[in-house]
C-alpha atoms as a PDB file:
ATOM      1  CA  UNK A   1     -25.606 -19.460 -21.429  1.00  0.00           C
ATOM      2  CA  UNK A   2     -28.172 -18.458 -19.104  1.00  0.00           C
ATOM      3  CA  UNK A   3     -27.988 -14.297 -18.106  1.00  0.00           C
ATOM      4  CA  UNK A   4     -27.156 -15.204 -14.681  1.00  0.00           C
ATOM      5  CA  UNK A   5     -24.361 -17.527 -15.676  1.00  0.00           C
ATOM      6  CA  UNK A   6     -22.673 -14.787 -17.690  1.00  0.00           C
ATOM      7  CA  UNK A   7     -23.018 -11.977 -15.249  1.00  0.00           C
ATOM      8  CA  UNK A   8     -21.165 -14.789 -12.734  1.00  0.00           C
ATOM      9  CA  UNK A   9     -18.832 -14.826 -15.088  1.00  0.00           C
ATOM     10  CA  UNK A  10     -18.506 -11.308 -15.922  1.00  0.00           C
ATOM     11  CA  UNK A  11     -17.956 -10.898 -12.081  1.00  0.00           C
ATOM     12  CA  UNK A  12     -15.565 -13.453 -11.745  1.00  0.00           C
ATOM     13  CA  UNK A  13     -13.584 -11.915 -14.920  1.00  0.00           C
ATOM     14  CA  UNK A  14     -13.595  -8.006 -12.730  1.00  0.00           C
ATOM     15  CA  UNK A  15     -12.671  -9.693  -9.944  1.00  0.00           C
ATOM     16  CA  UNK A  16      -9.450 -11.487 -12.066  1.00  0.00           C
ATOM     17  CA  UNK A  17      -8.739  -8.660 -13.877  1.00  0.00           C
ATOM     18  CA  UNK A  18      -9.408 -10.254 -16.843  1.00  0.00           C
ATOM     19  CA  UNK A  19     -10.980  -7.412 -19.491  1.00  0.00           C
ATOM     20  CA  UNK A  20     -10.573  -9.687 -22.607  1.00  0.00           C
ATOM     21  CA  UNK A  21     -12.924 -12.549 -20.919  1.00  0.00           C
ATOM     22  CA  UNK A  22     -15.343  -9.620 -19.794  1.00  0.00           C
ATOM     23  CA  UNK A  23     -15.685  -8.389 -23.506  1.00  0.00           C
ATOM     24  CA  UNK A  24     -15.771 -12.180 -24.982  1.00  0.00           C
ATOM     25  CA  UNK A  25     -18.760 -12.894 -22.297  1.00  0.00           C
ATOM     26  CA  UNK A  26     -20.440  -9.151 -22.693  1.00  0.00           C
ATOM     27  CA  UNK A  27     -20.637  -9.548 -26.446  1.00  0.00           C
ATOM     28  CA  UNK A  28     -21.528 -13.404 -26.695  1.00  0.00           C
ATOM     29  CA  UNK A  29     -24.310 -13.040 -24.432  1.00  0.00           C
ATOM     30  CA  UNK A  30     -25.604  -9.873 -25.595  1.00  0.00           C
ATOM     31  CA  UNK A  31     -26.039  -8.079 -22.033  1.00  0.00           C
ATOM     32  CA  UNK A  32     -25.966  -4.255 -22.435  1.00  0.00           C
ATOM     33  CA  UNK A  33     -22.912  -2.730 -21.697  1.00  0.00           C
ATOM     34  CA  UNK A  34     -24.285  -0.688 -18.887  1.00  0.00           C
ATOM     35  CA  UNK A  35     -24.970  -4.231 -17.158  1.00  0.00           C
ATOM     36  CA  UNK A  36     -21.939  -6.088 -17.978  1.00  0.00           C
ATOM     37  CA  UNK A  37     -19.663  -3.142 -16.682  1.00  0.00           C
ATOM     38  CA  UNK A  38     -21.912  -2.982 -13.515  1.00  0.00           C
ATOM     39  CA  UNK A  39     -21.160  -6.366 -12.846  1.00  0.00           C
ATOM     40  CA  UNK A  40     -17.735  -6.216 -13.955  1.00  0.00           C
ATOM     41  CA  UNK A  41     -16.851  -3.243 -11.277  1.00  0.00           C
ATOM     42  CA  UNK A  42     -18.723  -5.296  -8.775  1.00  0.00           C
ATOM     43  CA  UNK A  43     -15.734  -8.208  -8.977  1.00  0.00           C
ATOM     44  CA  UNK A  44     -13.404  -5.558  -9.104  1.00  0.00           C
ATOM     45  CA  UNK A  45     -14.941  -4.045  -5.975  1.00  0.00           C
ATOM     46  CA  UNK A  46     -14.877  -7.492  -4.223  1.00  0.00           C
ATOM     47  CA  UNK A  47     -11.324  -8.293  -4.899  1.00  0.00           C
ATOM     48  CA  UNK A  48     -10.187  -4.750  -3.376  1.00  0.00           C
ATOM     49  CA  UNK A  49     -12.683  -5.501  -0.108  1.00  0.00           C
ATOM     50  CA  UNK A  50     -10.366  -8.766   0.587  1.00  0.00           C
ATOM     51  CA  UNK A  51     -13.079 -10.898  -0.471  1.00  0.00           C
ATOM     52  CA  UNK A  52     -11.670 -14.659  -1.075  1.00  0.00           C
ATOM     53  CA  UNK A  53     -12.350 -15.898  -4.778  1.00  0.00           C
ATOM     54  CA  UNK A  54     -14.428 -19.126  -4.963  1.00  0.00           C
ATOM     55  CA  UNK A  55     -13.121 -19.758  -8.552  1.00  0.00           C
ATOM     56  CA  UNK A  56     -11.923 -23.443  -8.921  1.00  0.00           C
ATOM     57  CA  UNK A  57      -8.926 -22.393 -10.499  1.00  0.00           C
ATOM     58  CA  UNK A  58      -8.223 -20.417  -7.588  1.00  0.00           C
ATOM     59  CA  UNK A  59      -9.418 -23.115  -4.820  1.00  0.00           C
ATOM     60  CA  UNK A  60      -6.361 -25.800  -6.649  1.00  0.00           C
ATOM     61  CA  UNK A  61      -3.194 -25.056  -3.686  1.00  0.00           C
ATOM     62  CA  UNK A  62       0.043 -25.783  -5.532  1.00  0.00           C
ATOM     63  CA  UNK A  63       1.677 -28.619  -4.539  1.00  0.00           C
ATOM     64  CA  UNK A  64       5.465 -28.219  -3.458  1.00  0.00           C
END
């Protein structure tokens, strides 16, 4: 995976919460920690500004 890729994805995993997919991408693609957790509190950061998440698992609407 490209650098870029991963630090989307790191972003996308602080914005979700997720810490176990930002450790799994942060040690996979071999990013230094002071990077990873950069990008990391910058998803975090987005989510508390109200920023809508452009993940596609977040774009599906259920259907009632």
């Amino acid at each position: 995976m490209k650098r870029a890729d991963a630090l989307a994805h790191i972003r996308l995993a602080g914005y979700h919460g997720d810490d176990l997919a930002f450790m799994r991408l942060y040690t996979e693609n071999r990013i230094s920690y002071a990077t990873a957790k950069q990008a990391r509190d910058a998803g975090a950061a987005a989510r508390r500004a109200g920023v809508p998440c452009n993940c596609n698992s977040c774009k599906i609407e259920p259907k009632f």
